[in-house]
C-alpha atoms as a PDB file:
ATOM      1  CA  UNK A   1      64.691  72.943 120.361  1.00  0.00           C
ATOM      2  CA  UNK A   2      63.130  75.491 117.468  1.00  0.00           C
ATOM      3  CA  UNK A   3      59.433  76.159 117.077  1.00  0.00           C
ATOM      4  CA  UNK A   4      57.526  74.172 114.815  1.00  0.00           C
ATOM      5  CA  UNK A   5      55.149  75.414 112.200  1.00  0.00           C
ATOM      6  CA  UNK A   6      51.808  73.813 111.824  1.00  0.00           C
ATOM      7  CA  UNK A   7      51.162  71.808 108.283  1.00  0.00           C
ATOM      8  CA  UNK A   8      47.909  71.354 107.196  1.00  0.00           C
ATOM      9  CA  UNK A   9      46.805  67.985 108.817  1.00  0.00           C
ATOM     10  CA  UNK A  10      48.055  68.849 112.390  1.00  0.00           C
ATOM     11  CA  UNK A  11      51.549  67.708 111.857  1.00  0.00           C
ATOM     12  CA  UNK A  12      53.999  70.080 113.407  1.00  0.00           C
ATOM     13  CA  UNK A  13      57.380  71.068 111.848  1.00  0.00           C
ATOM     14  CA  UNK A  14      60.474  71.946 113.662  1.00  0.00           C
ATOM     15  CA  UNK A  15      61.754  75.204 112.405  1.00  0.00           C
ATOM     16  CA  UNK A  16      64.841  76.714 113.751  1.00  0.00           C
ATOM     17  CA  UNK A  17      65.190  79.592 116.040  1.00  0.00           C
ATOM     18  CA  UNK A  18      65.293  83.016 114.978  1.00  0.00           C
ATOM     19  CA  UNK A  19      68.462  83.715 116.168  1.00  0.00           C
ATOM     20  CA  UNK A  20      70.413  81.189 115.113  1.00  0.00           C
ATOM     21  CA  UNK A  21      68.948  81.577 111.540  1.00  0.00           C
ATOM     22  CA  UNK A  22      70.063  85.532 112.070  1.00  0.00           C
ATOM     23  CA  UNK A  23      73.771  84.630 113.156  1.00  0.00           C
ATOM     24  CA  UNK A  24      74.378  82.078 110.586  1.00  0.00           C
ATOM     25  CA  UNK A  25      72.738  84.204 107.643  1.00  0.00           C
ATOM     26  CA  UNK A  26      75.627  86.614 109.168  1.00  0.00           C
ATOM     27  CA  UNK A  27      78.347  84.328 108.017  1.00  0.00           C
ATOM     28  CA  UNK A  28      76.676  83.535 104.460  1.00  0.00           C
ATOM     29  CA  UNK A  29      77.671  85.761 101.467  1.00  0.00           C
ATOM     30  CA  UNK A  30      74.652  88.083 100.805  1.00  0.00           C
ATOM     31  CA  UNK A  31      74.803  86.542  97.229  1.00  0.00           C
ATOM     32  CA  UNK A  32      73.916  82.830  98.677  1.00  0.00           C
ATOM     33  CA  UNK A  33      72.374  83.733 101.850  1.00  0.00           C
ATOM     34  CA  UNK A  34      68.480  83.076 100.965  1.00  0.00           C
ATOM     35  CA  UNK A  35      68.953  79.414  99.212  1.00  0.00           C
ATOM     36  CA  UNK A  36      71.566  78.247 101.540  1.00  0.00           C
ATOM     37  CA  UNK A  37      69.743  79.482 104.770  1.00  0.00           C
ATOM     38  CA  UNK A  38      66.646  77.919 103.002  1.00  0.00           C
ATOM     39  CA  UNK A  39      68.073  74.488 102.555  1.00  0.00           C
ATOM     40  CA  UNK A  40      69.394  74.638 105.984  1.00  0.00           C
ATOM     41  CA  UNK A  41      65.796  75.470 107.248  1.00  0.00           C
ATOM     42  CA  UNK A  42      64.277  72.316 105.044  1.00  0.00           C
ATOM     43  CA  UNK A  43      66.717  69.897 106.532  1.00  0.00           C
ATOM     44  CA  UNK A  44      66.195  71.359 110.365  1.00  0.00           C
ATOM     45  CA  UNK A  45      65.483  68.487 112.740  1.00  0.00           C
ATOM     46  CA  UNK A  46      67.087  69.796 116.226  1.00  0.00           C
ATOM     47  CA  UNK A  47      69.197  72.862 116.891  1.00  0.00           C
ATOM     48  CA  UNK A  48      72.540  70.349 117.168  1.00  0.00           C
ATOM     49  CA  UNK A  49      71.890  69.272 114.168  1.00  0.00           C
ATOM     50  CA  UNK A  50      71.352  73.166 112.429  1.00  0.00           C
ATOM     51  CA  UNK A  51      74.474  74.321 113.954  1.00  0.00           C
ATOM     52  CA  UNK A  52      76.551  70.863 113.123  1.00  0.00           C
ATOM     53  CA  UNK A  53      75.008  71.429 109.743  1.00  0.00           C
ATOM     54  CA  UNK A  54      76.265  74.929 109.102  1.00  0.00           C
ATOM     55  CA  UNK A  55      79.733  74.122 110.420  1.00  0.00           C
ATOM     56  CA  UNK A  56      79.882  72.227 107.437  1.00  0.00           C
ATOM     57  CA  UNK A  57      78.128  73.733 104.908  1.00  0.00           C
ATOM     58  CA  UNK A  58      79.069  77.378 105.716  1.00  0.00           C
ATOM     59  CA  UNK A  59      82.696  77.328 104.946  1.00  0.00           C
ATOM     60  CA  UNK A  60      82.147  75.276 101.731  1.00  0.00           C
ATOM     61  CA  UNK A  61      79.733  78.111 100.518  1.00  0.00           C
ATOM     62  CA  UNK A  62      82.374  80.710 101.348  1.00  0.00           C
ATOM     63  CA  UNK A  63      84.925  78.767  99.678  1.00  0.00           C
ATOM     64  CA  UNK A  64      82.709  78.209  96.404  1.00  0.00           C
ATOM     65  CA  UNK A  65      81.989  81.844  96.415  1.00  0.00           C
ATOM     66  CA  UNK A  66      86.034  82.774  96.640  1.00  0.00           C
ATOM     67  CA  UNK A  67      86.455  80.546  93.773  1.00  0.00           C
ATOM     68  CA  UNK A  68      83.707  81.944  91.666  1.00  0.00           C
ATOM     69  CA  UNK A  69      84.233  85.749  92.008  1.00  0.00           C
ATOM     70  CA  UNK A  70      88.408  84.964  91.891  1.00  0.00           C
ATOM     71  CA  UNK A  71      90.045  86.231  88.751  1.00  0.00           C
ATOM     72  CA  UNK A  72      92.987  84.862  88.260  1.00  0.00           C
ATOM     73  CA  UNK A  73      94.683  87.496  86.305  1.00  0.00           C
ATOM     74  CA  UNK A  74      93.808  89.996  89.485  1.00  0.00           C
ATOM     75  CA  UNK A  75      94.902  87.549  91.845  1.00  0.00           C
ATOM     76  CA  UNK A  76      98.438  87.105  90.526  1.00  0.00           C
ATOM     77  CA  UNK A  77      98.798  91.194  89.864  1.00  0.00           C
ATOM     78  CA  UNK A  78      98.050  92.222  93.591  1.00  0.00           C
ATOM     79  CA  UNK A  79     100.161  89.326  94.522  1.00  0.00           C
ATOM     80  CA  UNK A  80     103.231  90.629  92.701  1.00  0.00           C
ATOM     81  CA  UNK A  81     102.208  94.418  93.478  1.00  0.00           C
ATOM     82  CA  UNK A  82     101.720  93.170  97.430  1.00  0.00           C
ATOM     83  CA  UNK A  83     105.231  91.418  97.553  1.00  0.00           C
ATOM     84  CA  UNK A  84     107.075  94.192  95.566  1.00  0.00           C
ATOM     85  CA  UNK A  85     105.886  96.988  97.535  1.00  0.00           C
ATOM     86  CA  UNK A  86     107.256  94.456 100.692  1.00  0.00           C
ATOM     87  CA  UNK A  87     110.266  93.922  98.711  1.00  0.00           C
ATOM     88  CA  UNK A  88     110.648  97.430  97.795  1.00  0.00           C
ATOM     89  CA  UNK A  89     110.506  98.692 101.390  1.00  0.00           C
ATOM     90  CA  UNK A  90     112.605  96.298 102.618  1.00  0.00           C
ATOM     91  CA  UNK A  91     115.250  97.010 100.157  1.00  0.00           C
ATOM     92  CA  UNK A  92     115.166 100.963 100.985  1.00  0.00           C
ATOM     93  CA  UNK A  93     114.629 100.541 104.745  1.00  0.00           C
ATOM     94  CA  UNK A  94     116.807  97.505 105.498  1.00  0.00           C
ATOM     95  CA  UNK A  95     119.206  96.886 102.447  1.00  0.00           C
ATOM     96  CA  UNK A  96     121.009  93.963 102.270  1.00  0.00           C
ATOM     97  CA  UNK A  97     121.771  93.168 105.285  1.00  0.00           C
ATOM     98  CA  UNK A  98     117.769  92.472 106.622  1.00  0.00           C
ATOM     99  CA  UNK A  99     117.696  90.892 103.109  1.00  0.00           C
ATOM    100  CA  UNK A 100     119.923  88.393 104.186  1.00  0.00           C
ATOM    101  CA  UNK A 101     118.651  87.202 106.721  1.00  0.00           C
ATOM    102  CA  UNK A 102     117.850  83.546 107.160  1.00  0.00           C
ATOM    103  CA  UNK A 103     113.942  83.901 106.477  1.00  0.00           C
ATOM    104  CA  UNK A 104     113.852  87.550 105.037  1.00  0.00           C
ATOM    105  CA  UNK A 105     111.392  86.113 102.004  1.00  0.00           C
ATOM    106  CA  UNK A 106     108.609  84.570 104.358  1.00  0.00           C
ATOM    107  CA  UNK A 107     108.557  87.131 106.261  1.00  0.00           C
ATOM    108  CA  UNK A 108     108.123  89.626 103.550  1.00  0.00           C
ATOM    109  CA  UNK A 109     105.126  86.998 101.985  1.00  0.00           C
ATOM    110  CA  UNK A 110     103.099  86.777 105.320  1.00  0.00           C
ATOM    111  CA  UNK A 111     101.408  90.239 105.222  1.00  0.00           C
ATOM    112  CA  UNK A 112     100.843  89.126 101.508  1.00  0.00           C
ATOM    113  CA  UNK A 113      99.003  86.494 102.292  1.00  0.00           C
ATOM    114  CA  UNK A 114      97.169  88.020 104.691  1.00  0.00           C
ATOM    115  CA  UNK A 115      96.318  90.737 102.905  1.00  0.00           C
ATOM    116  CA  UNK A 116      95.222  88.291  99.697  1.00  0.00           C
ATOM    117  CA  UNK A 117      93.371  86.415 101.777  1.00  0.00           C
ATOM    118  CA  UNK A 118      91.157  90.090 103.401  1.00  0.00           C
ATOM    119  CA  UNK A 119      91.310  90.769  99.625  1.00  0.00           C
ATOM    120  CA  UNK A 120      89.885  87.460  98.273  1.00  0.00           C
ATOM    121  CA  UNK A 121      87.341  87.010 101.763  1.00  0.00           C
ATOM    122  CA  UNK A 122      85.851  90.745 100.709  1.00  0.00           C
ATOM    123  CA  UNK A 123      85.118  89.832  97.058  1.00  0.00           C
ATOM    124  CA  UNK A 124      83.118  86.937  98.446  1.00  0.00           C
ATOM    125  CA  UNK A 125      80.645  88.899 100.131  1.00  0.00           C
ATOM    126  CA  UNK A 126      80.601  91.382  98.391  1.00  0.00           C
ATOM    127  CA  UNK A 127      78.548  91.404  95.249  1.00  0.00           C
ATOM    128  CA  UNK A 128      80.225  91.903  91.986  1.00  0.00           C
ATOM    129  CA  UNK A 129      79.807  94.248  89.199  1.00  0.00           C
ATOM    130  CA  UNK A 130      81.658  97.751  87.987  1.00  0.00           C
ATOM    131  CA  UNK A 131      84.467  98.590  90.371  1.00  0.00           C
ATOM    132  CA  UNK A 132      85.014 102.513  91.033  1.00  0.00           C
ATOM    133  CA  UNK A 133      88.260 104.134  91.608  1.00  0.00           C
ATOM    134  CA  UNK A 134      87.340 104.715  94.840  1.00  0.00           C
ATOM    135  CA  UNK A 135      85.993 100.891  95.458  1.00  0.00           C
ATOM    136  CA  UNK A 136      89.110 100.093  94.054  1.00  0.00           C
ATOM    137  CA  UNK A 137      91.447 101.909  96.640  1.00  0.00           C
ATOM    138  CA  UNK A 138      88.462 101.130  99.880  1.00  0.00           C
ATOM    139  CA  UNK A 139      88.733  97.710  98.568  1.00  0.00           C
ATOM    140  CA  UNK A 140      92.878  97.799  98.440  1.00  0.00           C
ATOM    141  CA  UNK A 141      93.067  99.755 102.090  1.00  0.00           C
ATOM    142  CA  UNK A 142      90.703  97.081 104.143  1.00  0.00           C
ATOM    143  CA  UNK A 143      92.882  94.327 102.653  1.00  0.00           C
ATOM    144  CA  UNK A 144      95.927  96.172 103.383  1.00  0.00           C
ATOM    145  CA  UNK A 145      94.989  97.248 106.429  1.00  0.00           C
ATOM    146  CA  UNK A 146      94.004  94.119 107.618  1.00  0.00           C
ATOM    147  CA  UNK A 147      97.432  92.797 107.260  1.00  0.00           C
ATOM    148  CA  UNK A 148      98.500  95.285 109.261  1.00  0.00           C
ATOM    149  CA  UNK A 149      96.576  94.566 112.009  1.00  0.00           C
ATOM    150  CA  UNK A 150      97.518  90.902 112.211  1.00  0.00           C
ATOM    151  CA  UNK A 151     100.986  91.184 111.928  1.00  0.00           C
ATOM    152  CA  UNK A 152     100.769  93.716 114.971  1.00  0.00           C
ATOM    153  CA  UNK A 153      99.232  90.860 116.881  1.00  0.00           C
ATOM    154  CA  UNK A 154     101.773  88.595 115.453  1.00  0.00           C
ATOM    155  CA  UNK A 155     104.206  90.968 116.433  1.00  0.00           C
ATOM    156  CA  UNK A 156     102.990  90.162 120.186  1.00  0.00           C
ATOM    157  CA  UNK A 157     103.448  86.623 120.016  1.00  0.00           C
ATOM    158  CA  UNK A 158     106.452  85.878 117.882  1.00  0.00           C
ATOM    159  CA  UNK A 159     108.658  89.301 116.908  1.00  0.00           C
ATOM    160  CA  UNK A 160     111.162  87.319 115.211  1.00  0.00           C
ATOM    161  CA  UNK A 161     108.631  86.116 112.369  1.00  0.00           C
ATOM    162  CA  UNK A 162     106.794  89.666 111.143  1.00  0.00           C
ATOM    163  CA  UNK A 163     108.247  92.791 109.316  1.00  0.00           C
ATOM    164  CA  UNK A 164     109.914  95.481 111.122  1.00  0.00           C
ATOM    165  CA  UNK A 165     107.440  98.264 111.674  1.00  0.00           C
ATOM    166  CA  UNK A 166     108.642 100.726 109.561  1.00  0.00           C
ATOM    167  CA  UNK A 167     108.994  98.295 106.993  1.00  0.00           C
ATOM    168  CA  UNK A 168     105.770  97.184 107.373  1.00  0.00           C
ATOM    169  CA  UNK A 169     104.187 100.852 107.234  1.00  0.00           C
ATOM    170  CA  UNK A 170     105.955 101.541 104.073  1.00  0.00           C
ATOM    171  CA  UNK A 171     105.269  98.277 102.087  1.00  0.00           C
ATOM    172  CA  UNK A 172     101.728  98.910 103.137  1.00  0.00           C
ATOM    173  CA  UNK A 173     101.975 102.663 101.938  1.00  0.00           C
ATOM    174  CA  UNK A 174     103.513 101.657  98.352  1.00  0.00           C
ATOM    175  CA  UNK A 175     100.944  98.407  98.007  1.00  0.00           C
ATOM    176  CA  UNK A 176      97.650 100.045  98.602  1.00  0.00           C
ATOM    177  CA  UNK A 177      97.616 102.176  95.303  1.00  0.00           C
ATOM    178  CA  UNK A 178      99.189  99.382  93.271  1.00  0.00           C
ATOM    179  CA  UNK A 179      96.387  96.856  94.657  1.00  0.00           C
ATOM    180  CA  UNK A 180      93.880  99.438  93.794  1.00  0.00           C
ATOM    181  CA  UNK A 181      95.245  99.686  90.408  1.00  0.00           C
ATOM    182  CA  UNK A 182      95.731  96.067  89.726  1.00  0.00           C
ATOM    183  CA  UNK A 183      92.003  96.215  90.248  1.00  0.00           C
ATOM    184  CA  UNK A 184      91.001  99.289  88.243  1.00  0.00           C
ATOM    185  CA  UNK A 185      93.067  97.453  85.119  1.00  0.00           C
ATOM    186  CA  UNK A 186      91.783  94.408  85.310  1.00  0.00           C
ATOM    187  CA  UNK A 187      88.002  94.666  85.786  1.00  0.00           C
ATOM    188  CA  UNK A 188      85.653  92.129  86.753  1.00  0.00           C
ATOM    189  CA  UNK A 189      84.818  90.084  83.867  1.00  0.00           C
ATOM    190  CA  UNK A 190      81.107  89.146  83.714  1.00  0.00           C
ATOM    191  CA  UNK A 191      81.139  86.763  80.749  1.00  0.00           C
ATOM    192  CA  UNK A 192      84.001  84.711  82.419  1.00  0.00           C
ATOM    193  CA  UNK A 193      83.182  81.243  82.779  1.00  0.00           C
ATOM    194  CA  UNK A 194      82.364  80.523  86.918  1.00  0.00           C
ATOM    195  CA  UNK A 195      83.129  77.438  89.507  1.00  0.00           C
ATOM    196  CA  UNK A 196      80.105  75.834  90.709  1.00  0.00           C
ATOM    197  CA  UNK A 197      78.629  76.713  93.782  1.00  0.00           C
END
């Protein structure tokens, strides 16, 4: 159970614990964290009912925050620059014959949308405003990266379903600078109308 905070005719308020409030201010996007964490504290009746509380409202917030700080027109160039450097690599390192394999396109598309996904999760938390060159290419090589990594532990479960390595490296190689130029084109736009949160 939290502490409770004295009120000023004896009444005692449950308030929740320190370190739950720290771990689930973690998971918030620094752009939401002080309202949402402050509703959460408002409606805090047990610690059960905090941490069923966040389950739900957490994600949503996340979600809300993709969709707000999501351009469209950036989403659908990294996209495109993230499958064609796939494609590309594939083409060069494989040729036709890994092309033709039953499958070929979803497997090139996974570390897209894994890296879309790092790409898209990132903008969320962090906050927007002018993007540098080098923002632009950090940005680009975390999302990148990230793909990476997942598909080597997809590797470990199910070969059959992720790139060949070498594949993998280069489509990575080739999609990093086209990601960070995709971004460095198309800028954030601050007068673009916003989801709700």
């Amino acid at each position: 159970m939290g502490k409770t905070v004295g009120e000023g005719s004896g009444l005692r308020q449950p308030v929740p614990p320190k370190a739950a409030e720290l771990l689930i201010g973690f998971l918030i996007p620094p752009t939401c964290r002080e309202y949402v964490l402050g509703d959460l504290h408002e409606r805090f009746t047990s610690l059960r009912q905090y941490i069923d509380d966040a389950l739900v409202t957490v994600p949503c917030v996340i979600f809300s925050r993709i969709r707000r700080v999501t351009d469209p027109r950036v989403f659908v160039a990294e996209a495109l620059a993230l499958y064609l450097s796939f494609l590309a690599a594939a083409w060069k390192l494989g040729g036709m014959p890994f092309l033709r394999q039953q499958w070929s396109s979803l497997r090139l598309a996974i570390p897209t949308v894994l890296a879309l996904g790092a790409l898209m999760l990132g903008d969320a938390y962090v906050s927007t405003g002018e993007r540098s060159p080098v923002k632009a290419i950090l940005e680009a090589g975390l999302g990148v990266g990230f793909a990476f990594l997942l598909e080597l532990v997809l590797s470990a479960a199910n070969g059959e379903s992720i790139l060949p390595r070498w594949i993998m490296v280069s489509g990575c190689i080739m999609g990093i600078p086209l990601v960070a130029a995709s971004r460095m084109i198309f800028p954030p736009d601050v007068n673009r109308p916003r989801g709700a949160t």
